[in-house]
Structure formats: structure tokens, C-alpha cells
C-alpha atoms as a PDB file:
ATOM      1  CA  UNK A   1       7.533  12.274  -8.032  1.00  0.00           C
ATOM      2  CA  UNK A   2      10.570  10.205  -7.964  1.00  0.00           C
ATOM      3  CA  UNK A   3      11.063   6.064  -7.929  1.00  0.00           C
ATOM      4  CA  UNK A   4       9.769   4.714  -5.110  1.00  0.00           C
ATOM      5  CA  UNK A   5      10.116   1.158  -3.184  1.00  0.00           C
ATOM      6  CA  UNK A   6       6.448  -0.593  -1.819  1.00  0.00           C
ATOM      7  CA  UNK A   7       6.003  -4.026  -0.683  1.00  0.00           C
ATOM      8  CA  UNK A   8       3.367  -5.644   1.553  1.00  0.00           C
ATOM      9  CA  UNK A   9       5.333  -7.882   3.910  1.00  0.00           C
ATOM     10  CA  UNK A  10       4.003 -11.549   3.627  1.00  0.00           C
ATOM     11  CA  UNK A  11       1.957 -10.264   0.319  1.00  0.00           C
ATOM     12  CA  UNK A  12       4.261  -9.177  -2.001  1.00  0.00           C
ATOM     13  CA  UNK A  13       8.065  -8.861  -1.910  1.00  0.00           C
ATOM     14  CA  UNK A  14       9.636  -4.730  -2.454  1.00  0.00           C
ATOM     15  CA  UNK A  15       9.619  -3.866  -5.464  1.00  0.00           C
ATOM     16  CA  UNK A  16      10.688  -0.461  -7.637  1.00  0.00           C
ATOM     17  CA  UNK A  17       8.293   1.359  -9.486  1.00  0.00           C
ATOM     18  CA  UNK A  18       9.300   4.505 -11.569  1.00  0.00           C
ATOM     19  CA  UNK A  19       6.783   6.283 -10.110  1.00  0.00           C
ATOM     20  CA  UNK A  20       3.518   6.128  -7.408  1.00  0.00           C
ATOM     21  CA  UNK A  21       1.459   6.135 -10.275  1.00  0.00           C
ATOM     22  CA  UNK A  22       2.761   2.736 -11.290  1.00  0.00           C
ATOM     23  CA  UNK A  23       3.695   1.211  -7.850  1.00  0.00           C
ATOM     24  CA  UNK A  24      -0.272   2.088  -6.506  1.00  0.00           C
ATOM     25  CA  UNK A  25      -1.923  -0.336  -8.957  1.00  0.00           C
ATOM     26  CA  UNK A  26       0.476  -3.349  -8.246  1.00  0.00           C
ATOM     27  CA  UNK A  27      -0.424  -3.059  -4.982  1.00  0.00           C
ATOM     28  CA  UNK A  28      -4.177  -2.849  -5.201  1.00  0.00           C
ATOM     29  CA  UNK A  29      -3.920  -5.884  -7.398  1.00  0.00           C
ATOM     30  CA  UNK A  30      -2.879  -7.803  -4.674  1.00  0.00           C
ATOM     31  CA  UNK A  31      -4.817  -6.329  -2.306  1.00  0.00           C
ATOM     32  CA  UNK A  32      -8.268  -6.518  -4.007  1.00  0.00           C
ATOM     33  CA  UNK A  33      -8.911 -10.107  -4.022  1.00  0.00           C
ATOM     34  CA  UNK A  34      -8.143 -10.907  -0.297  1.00  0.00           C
ATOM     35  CA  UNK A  35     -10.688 -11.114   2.564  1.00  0.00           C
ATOM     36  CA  UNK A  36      -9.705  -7.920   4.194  1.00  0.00           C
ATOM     37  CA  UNK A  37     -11.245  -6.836   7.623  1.00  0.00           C
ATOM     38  CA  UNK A  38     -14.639  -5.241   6.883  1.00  0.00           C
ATOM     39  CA  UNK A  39     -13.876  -2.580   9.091  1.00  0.00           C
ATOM     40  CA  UNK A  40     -10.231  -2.121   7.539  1.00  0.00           C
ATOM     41  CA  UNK A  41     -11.815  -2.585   4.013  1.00  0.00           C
ATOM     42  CA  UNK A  42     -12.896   1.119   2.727  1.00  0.00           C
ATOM     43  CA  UNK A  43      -9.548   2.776   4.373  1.00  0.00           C
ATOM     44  CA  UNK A  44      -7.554   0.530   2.290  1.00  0.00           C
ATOM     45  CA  UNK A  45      -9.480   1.663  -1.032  1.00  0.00           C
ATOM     46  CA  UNK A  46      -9.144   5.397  -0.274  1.00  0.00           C
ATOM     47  CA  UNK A  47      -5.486   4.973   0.121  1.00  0.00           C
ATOM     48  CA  UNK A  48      -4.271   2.537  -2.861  1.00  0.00           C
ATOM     49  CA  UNK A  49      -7.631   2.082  -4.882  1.00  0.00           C
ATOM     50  CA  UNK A  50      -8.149   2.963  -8.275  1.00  0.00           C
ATOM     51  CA  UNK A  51      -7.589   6.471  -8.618  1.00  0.00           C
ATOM     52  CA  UNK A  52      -6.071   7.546  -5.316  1.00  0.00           C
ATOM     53  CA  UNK A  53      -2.714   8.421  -3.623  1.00  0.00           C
ATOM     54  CA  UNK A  54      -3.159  12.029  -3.066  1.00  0.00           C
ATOM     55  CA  UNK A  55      -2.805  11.328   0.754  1.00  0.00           C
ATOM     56  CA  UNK A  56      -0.018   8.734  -0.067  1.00  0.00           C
ATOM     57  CA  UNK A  57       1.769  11.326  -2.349  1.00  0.00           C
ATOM     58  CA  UNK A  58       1.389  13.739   0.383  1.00  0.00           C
ATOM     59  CA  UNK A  59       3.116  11.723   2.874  1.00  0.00           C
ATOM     60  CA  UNK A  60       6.017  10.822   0.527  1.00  0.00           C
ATOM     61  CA  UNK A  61       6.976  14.693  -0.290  1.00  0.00           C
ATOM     62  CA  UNK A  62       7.347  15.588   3.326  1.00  0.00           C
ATOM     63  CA  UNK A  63       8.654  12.421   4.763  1.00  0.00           C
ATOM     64  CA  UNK A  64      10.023  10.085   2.413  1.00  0.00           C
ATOM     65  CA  UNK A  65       7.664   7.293   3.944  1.00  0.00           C
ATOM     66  CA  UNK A  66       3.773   6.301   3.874  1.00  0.00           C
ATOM     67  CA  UNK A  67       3.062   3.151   5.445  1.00  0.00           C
ATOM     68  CA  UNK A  68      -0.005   1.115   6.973  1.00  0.00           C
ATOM     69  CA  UNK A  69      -1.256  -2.135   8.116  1.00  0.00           C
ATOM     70  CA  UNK A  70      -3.289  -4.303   6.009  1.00  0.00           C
ATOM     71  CA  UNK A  71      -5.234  -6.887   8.456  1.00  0.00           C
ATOM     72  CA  UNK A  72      -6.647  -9.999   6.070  1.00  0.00           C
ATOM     73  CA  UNK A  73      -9.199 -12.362   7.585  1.00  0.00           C
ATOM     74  CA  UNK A  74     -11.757 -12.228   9.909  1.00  0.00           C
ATOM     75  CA  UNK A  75     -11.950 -10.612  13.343  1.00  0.00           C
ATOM     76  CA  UNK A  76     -11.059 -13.422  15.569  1.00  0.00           C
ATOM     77  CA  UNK A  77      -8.812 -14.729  12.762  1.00  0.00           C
ATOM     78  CA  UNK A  78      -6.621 -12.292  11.163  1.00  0.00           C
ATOM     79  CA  UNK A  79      -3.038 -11.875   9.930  1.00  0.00           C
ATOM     80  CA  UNK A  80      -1.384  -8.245   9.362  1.00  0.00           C
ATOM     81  CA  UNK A  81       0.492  -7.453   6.788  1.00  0.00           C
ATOM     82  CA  UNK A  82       2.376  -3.818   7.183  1.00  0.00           C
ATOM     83  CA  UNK A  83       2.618  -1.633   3.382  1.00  0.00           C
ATOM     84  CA  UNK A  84       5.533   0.369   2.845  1.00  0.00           C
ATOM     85  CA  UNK A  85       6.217   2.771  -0.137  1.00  0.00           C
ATOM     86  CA  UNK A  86       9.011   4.624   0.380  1.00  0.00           C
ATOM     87  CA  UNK A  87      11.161   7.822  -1.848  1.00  0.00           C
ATOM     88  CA  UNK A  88      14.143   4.952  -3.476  1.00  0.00           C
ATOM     89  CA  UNK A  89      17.140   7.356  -4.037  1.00  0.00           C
ATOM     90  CA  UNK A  90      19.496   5.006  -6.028  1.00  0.00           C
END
């Protein structure tokens, strides 16, 4: 797979990453630590975790685009934060 762009808006500012495989664990890392929405929690892992992407990867080869919401804090208090990775054609 080609570069690709991800950010988490409030989280972490866009960045380019040479590949997924390098652009996945940046992400995680500053996902990880925060007090993300129980319910939210497990979805999250399955698409950036350690080890995973295949569904990300997926959605990049047909569309250019994979993107979700992250929701940090509890469920009366909560902020949302959307994640983008998209195909970066230079």
C-alpha cells in the first residue's frame, strides 16, 4: 500500500506515514492511554490495535478513505474525536 495521511482531530495533528503499517501504531499510541467509552473501547482495538488493519486496509484499496469516531470520556461526559487515514498521492 501506498503513503497515507491519519490524524485524530483534537488528538493528534495529520501526519504522513510511508505506509499503514507505520501510520496504525502512531495512532494506537495515542489512543491507548485515554479513557475511551467502554462501549466504544473493543471496536477501537479491532480497528488500529496491535496487529490489525485488515478492515482499514480494505477500506483504503476501494475508497481511498477509512474513517471513525473515537468518543473519550464517560457517557454523560464525552468528547469525539473523528480518525481519518486517507491514500496521500503527493
Amino acid at each position: 500500500m501506498s503513503a497515507v495521511r491519519a490524524g485524530i482531530t483534537g488528538i493528534m495533528l495529520p501526519a504522513v506515514f510511508p505506509s499503514l503499517d507505520h501510520a496504525l501504531p502512531v495512532l494506537w499510541d495515542h489512543v491507548r492511554t485515554r479513557p475511551v467509552r467502554e462501549a466504544h473501547r473493543d471496536f477501537i482495538r479491532v480497528c488500529i490495535g496491535p496487529g490489525r488493519g485488515d478492515g482499514v486496509a480494505r477500506c483504503l484499496d476501494r475508497a481511498g478513505l477509512w474513517s471513525t469516531t473515537l468518543y473519550v470520556g464517560t457517557l454523560t461526559r464525552w468528547t469525539a474525536h473523528p480518525i481519518t487515514i486517507t491514500t496521500h498521492h503527493p
